[in-house]
N, C-alpha and C. Protein backbone atom coordinates (compact mmCIF):
# COMPACT_ATOMS: atom_id res chain seq x y z
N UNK A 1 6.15 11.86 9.74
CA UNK A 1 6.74 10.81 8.91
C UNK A 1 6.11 9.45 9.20
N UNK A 2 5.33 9.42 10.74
CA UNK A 2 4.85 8.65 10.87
C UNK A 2 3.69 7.89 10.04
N UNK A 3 3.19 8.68 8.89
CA UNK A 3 1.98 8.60 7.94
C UNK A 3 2.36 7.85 6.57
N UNK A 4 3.44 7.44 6.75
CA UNK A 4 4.23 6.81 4.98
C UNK A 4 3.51 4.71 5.88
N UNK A 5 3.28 4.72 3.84
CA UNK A 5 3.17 3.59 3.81
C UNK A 5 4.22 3.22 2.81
N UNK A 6 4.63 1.48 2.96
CA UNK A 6 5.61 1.31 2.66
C UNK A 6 4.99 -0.25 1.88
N UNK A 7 5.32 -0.34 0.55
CA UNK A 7 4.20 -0.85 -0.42
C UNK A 7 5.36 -1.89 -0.99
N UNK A 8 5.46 -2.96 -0.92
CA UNK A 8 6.12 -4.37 -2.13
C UNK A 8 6.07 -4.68 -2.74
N UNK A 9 5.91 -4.58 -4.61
CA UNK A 9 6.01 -4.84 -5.65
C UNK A 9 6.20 -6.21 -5.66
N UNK A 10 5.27 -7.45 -5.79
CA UNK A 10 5.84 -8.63 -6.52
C UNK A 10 6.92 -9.31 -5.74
N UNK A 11 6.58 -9.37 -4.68
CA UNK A 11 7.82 -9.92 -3.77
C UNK A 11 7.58 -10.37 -2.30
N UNK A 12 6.54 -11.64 -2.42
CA UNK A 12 6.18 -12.04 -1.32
C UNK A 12 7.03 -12.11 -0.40
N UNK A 13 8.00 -12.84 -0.92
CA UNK A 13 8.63 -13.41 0.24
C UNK A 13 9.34 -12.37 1.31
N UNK A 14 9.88 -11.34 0.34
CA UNK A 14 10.51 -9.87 1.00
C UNK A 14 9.78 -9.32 2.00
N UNK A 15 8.16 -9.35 1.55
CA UNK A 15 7.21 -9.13 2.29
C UNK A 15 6.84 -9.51 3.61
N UNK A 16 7.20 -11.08 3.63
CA UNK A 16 6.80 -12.01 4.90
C UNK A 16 8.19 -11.70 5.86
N UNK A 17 9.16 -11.53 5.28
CA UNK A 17 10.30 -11.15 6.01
C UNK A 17 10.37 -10.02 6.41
N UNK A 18 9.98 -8.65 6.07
CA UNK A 18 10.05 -8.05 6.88
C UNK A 18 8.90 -7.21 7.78
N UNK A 19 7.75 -8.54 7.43
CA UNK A 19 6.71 -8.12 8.29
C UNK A 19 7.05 -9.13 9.62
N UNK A 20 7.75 -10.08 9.09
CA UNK A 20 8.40 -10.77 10.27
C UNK A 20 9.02 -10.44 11.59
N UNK A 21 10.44 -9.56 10.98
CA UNK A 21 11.10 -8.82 11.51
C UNK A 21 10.62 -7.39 12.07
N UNK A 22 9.67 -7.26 12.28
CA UNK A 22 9.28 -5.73 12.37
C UNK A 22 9.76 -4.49 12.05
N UNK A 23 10.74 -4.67 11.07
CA UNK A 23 11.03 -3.46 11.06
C UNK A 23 11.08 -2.05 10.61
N UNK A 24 10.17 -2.42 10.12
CA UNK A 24 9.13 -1.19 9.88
C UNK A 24 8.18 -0.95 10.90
N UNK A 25 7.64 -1.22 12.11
CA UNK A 25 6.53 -1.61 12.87
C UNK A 25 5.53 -0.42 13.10
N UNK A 26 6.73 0.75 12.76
CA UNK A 26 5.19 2.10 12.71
C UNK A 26 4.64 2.23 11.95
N UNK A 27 5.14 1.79 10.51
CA UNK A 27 4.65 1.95 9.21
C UNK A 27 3.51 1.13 8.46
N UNK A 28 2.90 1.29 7.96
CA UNK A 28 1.65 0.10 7.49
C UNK A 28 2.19 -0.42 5.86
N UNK A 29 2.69 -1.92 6.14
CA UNK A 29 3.13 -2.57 5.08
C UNK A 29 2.48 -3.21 4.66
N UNK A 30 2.27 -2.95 2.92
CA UNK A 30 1.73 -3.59 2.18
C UNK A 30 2.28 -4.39 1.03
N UNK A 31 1.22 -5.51 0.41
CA UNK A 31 2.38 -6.08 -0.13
C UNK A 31 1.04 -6.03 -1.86
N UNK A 32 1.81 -5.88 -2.76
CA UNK A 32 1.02 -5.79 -4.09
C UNK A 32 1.81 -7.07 -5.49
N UNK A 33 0.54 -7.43 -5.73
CA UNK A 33 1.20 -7.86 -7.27
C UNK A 33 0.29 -7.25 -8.36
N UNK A 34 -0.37 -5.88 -8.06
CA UNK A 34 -1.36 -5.42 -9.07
C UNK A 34 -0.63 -4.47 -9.07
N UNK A 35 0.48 -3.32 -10.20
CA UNK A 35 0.80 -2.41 -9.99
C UNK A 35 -0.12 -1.40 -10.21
N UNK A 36 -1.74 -1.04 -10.64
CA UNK A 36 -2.62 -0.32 -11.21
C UNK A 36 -3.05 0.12 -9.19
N UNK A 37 -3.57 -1.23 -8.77
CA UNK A 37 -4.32 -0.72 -7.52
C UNK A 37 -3.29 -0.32 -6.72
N UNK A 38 -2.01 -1.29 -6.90
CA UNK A 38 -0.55 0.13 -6.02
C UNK A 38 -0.79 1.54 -5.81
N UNK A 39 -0.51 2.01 -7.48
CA UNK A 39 -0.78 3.42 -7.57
C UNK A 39 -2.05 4.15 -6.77
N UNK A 40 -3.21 3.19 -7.76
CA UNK A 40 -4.51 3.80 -6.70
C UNK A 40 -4.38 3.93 -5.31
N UNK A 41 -3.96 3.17 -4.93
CA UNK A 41 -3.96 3.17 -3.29
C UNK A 41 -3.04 4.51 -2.70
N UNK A 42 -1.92 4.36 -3.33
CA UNK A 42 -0.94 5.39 -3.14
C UNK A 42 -1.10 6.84 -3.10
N UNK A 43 -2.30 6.93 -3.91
CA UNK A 43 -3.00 8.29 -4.22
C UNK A 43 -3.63 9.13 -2.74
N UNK A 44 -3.49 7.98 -2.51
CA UNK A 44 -4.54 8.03 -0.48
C UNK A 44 -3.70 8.56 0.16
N UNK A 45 -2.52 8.89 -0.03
CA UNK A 45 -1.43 8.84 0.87
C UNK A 45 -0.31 8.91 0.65
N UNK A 46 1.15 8.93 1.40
CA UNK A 46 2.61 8.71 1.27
C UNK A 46 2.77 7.25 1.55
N UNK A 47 3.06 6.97 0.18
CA UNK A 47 4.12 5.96 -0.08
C UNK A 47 5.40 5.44 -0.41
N UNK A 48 5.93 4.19 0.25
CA UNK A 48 7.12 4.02 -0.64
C UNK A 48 6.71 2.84 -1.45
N UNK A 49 7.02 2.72 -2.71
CA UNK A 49 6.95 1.13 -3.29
C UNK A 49 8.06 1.07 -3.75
N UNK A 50 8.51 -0.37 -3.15
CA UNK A 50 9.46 -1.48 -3.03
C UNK A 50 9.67 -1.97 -4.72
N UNK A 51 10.80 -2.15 -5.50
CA UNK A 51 10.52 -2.91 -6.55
C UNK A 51 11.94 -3.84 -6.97
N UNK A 52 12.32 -4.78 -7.32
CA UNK A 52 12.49 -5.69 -7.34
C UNK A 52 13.07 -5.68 -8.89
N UNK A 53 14.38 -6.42 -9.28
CA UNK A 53 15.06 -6.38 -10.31
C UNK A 53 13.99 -7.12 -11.59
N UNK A 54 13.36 -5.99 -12.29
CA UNK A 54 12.99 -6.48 -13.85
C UNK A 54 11.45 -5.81 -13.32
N UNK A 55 11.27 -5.25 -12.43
CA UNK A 55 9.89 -4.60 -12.58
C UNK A 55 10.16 -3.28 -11.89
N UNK A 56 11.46 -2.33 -12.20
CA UNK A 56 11.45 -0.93 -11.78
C UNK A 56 11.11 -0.18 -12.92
N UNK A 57 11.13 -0.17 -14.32
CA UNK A 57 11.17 0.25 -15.36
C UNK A 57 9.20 0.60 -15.10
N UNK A 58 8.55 0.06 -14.68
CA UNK A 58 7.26 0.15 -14.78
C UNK A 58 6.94 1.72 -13.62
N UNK A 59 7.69 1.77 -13.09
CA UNK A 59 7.25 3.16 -11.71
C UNK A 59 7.58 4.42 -12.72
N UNK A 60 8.37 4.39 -13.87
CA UNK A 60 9.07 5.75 -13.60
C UNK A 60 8.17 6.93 -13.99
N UNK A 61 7.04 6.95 -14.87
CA UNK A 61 6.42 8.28 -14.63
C UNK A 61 5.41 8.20 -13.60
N UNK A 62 5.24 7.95 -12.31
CA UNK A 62 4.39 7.68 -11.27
C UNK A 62 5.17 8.41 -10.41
N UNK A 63 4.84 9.25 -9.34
CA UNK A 63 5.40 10.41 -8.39
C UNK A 63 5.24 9.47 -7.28
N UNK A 64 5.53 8.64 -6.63
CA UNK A 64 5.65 7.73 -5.39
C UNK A 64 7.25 7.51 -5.58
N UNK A 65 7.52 8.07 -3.94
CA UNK A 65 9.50 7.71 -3.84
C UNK A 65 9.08 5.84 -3.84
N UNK A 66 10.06 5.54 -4.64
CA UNK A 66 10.37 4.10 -4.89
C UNK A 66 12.08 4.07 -4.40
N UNK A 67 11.96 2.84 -3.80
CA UNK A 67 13.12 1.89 -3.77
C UNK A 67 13.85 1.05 -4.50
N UNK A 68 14.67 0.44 -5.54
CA UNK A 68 14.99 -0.33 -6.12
C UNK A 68 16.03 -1.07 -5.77
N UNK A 69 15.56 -2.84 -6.10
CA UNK A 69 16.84 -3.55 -5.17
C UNK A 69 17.10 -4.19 -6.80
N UNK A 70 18.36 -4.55 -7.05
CA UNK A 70 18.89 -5.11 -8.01
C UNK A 70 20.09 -5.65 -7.85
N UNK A 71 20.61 -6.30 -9.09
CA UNK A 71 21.90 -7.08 -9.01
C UNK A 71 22.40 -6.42 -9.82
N UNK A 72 22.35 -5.25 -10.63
CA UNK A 72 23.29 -4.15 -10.96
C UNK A 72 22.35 -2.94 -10.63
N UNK A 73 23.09 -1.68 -10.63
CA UNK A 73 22.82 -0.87 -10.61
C UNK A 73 22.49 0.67 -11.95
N UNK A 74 23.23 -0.13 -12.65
CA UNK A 74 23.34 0.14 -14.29
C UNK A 74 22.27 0.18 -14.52
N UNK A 75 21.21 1.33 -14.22
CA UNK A 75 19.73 1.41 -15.15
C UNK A 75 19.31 2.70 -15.26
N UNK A 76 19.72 3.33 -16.27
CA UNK A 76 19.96 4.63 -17.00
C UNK A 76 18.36 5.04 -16.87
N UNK A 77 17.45 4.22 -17.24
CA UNK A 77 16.15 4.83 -17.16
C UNK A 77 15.37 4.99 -15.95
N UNK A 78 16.43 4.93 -14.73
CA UNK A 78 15.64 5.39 -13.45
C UNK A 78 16.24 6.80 -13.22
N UNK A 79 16.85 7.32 -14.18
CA UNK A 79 17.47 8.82 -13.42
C UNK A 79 16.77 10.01 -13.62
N UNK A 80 15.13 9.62 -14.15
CA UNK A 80 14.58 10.93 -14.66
C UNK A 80 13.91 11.04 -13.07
N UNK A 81 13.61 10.14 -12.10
CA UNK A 81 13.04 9.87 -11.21
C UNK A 81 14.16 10.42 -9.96
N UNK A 82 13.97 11.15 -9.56
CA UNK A 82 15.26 11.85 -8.42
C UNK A 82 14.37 11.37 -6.71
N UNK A 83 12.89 10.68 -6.53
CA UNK A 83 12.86 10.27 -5.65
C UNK A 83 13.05 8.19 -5.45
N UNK A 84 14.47 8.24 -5.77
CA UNK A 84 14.65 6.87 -6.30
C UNK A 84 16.00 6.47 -4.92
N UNK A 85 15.84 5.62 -3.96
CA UNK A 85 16.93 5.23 -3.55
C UNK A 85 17.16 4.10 -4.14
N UNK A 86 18.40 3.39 -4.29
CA UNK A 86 19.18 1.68 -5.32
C UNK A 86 19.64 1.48 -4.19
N UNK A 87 19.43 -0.04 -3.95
CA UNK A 87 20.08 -1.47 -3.52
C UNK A 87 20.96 -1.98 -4.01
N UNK A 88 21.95 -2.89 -4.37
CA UNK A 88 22.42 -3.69 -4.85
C UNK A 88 22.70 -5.37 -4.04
N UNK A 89 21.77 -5.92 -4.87
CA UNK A 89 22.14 -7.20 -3.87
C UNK A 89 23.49 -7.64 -3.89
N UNK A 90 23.49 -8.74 -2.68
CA UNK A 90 23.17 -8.58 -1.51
C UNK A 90 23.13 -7.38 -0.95
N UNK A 91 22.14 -7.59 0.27
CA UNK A 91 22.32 -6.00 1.04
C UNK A 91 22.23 -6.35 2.37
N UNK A 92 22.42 -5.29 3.13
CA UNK A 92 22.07 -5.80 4.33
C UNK A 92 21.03 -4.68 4.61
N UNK A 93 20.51 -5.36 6.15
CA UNK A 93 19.24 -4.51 6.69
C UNK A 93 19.32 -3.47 7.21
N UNK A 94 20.37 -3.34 7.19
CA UNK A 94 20.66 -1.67 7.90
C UNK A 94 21.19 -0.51 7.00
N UNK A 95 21.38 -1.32 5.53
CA UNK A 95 21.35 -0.15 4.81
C UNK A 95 20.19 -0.15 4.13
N UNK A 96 19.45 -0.99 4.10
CA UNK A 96 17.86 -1.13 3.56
C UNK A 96 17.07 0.09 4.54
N UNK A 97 17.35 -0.36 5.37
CA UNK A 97 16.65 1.26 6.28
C UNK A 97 17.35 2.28 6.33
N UNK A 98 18.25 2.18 5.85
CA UNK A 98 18.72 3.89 5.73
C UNK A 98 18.45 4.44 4.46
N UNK A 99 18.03 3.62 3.68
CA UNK A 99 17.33 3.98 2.57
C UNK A 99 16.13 4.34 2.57
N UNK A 100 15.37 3.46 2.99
CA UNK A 100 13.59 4.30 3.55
C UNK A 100 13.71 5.62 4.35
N UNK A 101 14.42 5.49 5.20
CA UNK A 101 14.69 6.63 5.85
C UNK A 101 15.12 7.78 4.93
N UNK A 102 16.05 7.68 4.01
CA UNK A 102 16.74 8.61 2.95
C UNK A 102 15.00 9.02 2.10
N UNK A 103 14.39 8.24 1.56
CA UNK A 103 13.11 8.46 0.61
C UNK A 103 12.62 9.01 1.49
N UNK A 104 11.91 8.71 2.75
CA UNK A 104 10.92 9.56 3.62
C UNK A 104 11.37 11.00 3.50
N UNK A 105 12.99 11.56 3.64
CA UNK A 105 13.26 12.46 4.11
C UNK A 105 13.52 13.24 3.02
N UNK A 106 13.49 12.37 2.08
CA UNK A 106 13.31 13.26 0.44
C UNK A 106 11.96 13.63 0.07
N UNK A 107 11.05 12.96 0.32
CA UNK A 107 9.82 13.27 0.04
C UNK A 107 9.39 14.50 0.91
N UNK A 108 9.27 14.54 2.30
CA UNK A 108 8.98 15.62 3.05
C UNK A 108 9.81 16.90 2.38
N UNK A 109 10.90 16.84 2.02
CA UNK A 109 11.56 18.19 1.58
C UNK A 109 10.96 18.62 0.50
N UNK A 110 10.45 17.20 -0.66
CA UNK A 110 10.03 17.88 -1.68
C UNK A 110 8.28 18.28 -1.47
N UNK A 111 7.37 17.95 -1.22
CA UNK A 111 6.35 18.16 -0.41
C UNK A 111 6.49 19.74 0.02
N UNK A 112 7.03 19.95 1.31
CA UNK A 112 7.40 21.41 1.56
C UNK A 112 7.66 22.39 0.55
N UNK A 113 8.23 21.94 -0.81
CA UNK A 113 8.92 23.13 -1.55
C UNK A 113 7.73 23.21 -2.72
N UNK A 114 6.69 22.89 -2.32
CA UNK A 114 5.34 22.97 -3.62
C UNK A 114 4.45 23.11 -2.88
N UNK A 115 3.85 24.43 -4.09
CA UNK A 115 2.45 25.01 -3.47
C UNK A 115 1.63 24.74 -4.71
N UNK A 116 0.39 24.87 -4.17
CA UNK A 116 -0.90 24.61 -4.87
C UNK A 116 -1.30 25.77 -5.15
N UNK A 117 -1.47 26.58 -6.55
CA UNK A 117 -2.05 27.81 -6.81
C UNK A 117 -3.14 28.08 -7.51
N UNK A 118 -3.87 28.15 -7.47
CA UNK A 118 -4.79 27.76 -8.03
C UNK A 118 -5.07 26.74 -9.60
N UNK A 119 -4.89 25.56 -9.32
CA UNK A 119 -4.84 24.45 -10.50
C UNK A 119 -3.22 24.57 -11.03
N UNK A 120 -2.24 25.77 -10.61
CA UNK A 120 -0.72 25.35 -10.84
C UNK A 120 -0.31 24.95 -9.78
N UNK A 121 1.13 24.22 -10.02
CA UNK A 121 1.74 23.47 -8.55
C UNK A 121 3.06 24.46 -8.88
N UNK A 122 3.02 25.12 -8.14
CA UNK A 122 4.77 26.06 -7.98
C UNK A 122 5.60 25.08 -7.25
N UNK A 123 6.84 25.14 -7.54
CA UNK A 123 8.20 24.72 -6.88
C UNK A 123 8.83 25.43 -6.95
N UNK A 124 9.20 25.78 -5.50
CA UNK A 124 10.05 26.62 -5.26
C UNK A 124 11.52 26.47 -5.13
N UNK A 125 11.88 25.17 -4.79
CA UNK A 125 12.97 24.38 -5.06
C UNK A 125 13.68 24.80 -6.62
N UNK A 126 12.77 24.23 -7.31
CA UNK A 126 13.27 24.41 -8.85
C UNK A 126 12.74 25.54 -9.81
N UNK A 127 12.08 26.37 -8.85
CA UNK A 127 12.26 27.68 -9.30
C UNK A 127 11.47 27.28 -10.90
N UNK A 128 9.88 26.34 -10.79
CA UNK A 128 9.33 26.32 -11.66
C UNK A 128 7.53 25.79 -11.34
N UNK A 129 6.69 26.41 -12.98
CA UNK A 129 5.35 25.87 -12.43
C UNK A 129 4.69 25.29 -12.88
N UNK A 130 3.98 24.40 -13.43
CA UNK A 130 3.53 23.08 -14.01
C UNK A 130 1.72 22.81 -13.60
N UNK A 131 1.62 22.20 -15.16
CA UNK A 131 -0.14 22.24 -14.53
C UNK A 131 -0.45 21.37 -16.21
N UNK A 132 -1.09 20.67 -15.94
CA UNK A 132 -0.98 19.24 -16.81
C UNK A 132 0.04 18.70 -17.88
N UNK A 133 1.10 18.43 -16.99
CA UNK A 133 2.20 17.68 -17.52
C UNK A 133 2.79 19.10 -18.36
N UNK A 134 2.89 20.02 -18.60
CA UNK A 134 3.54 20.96 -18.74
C UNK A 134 4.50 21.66 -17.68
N UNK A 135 5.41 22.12 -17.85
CA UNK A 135 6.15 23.28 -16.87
C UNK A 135 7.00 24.59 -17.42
N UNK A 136 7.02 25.25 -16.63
CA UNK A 136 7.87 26.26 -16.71
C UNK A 136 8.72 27.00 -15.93
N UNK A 137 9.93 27.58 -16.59
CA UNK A 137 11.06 27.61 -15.65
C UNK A 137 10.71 29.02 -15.24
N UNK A 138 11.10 29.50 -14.16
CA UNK A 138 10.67 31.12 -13.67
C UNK A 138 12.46 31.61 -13.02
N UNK A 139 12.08 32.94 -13.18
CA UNK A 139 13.47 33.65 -12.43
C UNK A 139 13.07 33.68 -10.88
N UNK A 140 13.75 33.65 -10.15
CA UNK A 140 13.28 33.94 -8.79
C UNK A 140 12.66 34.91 -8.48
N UNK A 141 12.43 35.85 -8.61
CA UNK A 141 11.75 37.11 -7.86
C UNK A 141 10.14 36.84 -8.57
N UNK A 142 10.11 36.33 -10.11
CA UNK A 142 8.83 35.51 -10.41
C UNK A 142 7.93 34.51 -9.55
N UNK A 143 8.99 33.56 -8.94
CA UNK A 143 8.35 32.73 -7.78
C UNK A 143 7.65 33.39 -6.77
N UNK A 144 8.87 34.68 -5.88
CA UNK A 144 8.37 34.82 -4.95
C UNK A 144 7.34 35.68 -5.12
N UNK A 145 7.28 36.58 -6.04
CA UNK A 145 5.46 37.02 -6.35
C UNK A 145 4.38 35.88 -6.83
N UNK A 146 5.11 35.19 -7.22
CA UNK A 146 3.55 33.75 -6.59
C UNK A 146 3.55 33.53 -5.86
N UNK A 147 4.49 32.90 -4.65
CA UNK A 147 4.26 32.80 -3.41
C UNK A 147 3.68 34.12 -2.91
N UNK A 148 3.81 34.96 -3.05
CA UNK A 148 2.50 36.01 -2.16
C UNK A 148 0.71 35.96 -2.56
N UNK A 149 0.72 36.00 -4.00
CA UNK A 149 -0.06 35.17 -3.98
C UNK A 149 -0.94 33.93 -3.29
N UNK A 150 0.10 33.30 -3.17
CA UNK A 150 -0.07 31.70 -2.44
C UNK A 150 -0.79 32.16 -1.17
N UNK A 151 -0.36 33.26 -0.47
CA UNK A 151 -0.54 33.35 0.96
C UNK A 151 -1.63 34.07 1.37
N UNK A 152 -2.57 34.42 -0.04
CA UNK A 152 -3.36 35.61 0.78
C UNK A 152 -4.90 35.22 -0.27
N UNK A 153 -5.70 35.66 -0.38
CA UNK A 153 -7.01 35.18 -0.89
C UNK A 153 -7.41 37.03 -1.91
N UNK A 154 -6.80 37.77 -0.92
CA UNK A 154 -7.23 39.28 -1.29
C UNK A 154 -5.99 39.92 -2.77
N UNK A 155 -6.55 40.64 -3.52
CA UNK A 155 -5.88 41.40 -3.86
C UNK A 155 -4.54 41.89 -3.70
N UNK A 156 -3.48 41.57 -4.23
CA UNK A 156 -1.96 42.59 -3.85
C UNK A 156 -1.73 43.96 -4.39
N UNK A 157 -1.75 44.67 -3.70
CA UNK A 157 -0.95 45.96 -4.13
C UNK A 157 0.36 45.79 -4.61
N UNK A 158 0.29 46.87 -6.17
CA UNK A 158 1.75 46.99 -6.06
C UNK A 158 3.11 47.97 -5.14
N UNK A 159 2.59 48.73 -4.08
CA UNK A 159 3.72 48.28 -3.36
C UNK A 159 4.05 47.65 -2.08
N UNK A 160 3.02 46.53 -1.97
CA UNK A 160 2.98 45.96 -1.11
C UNK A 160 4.04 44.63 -2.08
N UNK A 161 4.06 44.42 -3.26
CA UNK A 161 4.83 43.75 -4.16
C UNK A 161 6.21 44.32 -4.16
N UNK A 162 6.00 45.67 -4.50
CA UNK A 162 7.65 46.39 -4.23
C UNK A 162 8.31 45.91 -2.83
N UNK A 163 7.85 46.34 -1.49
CA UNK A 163 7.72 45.95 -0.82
C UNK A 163 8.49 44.56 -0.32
N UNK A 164 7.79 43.47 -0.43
CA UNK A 164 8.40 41.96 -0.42
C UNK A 164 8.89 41.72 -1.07
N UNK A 165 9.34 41.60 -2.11
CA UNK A 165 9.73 41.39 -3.69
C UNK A 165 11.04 42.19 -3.57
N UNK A 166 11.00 43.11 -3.71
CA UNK A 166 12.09 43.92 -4.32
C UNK A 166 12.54 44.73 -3.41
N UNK A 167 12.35 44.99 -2.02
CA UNK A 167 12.60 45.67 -0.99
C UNK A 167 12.50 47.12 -1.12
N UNK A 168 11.95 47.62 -1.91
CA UNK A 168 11.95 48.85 -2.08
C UNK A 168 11.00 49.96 -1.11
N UNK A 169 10.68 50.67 -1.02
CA UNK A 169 10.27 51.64 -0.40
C UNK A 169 8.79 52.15 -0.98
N UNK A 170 7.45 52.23 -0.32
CA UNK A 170 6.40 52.52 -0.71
C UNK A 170 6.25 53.37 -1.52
N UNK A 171 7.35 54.53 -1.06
CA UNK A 171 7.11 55.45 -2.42
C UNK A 171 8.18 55.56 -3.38
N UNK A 172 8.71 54.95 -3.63
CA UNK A 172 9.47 54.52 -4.99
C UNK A 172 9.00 54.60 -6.30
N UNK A 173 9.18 55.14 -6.71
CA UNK A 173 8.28 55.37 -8.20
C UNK A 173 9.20 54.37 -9.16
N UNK A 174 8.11 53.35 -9.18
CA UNK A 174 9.25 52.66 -10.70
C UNK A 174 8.10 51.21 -11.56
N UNK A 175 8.50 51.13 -12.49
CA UNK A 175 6.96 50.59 -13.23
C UNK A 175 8.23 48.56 -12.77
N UNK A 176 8.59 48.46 -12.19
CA UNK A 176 9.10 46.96 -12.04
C UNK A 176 7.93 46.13 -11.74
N UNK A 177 7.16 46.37 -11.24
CA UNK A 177 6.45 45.83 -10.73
C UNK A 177 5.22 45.07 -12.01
N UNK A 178 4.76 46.39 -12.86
CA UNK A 178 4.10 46.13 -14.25
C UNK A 178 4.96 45.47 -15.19
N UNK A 179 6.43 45.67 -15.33
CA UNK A 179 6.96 45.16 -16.42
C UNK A 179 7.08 43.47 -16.56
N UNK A 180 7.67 43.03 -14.72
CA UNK A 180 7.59 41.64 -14.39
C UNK A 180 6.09 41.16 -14.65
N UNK A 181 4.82 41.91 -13.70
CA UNK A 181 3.82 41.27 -14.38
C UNK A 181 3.62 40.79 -16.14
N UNK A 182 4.07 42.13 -17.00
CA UNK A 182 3.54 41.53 -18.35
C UNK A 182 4.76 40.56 -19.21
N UNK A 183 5.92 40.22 -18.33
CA UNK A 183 6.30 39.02 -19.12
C UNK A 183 5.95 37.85 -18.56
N UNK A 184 5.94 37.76 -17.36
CA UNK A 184 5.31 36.70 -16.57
C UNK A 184 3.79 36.46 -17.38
N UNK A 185 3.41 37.18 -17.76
CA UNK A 185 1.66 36.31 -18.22
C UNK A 185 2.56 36.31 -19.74
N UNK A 186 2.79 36.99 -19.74
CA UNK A 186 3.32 36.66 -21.94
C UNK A 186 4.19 35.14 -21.81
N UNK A 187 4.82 34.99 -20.43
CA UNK A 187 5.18 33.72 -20.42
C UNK A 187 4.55 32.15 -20.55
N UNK A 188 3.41 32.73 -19.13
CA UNK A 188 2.23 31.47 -19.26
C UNK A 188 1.60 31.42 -19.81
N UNK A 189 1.45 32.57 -20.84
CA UNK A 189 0.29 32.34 -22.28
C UNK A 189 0.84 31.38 -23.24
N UNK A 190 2.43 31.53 -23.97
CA UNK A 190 3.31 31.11 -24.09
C UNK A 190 3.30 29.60 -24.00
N UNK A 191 3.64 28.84 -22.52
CA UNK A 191 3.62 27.96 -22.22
C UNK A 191 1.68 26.76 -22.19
N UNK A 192 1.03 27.39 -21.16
CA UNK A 192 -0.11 27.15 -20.84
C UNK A 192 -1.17 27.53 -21.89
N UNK A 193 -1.01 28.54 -22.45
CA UNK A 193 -2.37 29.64 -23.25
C UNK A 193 -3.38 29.72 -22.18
N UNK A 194 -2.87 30.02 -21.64
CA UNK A 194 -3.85 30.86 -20.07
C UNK A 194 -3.49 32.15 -20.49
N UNK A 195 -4.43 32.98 -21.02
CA UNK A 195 -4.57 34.55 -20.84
C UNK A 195 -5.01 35.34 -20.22
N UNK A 196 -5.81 34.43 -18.95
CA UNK A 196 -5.99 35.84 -18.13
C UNK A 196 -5.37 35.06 -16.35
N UNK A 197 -4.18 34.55 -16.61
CA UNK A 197 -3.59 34.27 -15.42
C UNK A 197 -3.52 35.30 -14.50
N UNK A 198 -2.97 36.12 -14.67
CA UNK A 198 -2.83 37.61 -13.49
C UNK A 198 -3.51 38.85 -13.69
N UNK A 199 -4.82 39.01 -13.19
CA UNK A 199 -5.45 39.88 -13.33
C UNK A 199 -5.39 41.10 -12.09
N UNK A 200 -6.02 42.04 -12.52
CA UNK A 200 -6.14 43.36 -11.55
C UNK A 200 -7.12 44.01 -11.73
N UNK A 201 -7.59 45.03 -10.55
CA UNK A 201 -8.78 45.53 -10.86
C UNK A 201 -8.24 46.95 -9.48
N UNK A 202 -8.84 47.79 -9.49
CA UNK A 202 -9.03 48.58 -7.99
C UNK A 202 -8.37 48.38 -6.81
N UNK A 203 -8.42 47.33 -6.62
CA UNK A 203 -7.62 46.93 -5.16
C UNK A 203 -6.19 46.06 -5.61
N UNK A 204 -5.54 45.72 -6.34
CA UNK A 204 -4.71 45.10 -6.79
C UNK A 204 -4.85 44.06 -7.70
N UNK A 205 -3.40 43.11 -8.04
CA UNK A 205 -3.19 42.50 -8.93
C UNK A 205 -3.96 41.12 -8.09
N UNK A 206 -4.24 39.64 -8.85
CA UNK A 206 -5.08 38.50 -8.02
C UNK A 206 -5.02 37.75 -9.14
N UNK A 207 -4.33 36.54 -8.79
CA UNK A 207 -4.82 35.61 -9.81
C UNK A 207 -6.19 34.36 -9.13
């Protein structure tokens, strides 16, 4: 957690104060009035950016946990954003850090629950998979045959799929295994028009 940077939107003075105060002192604070090189920078790394009543409306399709301090809290268009902690001024400093603290510890959870599959990002959290601004919702036992996937470079057998998946027994005779494969690709064709997402050959199924 020690690796989050913690970024200020337009708000010197917030800035000088709590580079003052140290209290952030493990964290590397930055302070921005360019929101373009924010982002860029952010890309480098875990961030939080700081934003300030009349310039939160500008973060919300940007994936950086943000903070928002305001004099209401009434702002319907930050709720598509679920890595969002609110302020309400006045505040004090000790719930200002339990708020960074709250974003850090949201971000690491969500981080953990997404895998990289080849050019898709699975979530396993939300039990969905996404790959340029598209997504799709999956049943669970769908996930966890991507996650095996996820874990191996080689070929899966199907009952090495029966197996993890479905607990079944090597010699189990039952086509579950083919049927989930062909709605699962009729799905991401569907969604993506990827048609040859899950392929097989001799040694097993491989995307």
């Amino acid at each position: 957690m020690d690796k989050f940077n913690i970024s200020i939107f337009e708000n010197k003075i917030f800035f000088q104060i709590v580079k003052e105060i140290k209290l952030f002192s493990k964290y590397q604070i930055n302070y921005y009035d360019d929101l373009n090189q924010c982002i860029k920078d952010s890309e480098k790394g875990n961030h939080i950016v700081i934003f300030f009543e009349g310039n939160p409306s500008k973060n919300n399709e940007y994936n950086f946990p943000s903070i928002i301090i305001s004099k209401s809290l009434k702002q319907s268009k930050l709720d598509s954003n679920n890595l969002n902690e609110r302020l309400k001024m006045p505040f004090s400093i000790l719930d200002f850090e339990k708020k960074i603290v709250s974003l850090i510890a949201k971000n690491k959870f969500k981080e953990n629950s997404l895998i990289n599959l080849r050019g898709y990002i699975i979530n396993k959290n939300e039990r969905k998979i996404k790959k340029d601004n598209l997504e799709l919702q999956l049943s669970e036992k769908e996930i966890d045959f991507l996650i095996l996937f996820s874990e191996t470079k080689s070929p899966i057998k199907k009952n090495f799929v029966l197996d993890k998946v479905w607990h079944y027994s090597e010699k189990t005779e039952t086509h579950t295994v083919e049927t989930h494969i062909h709605r699962l690709r009729k799905k991401i064709f569907s969604k993506f028009g990827d048609n040859n997402f899950i392929k097989n050959n001799n040694k097993g199924y491989y995307i």
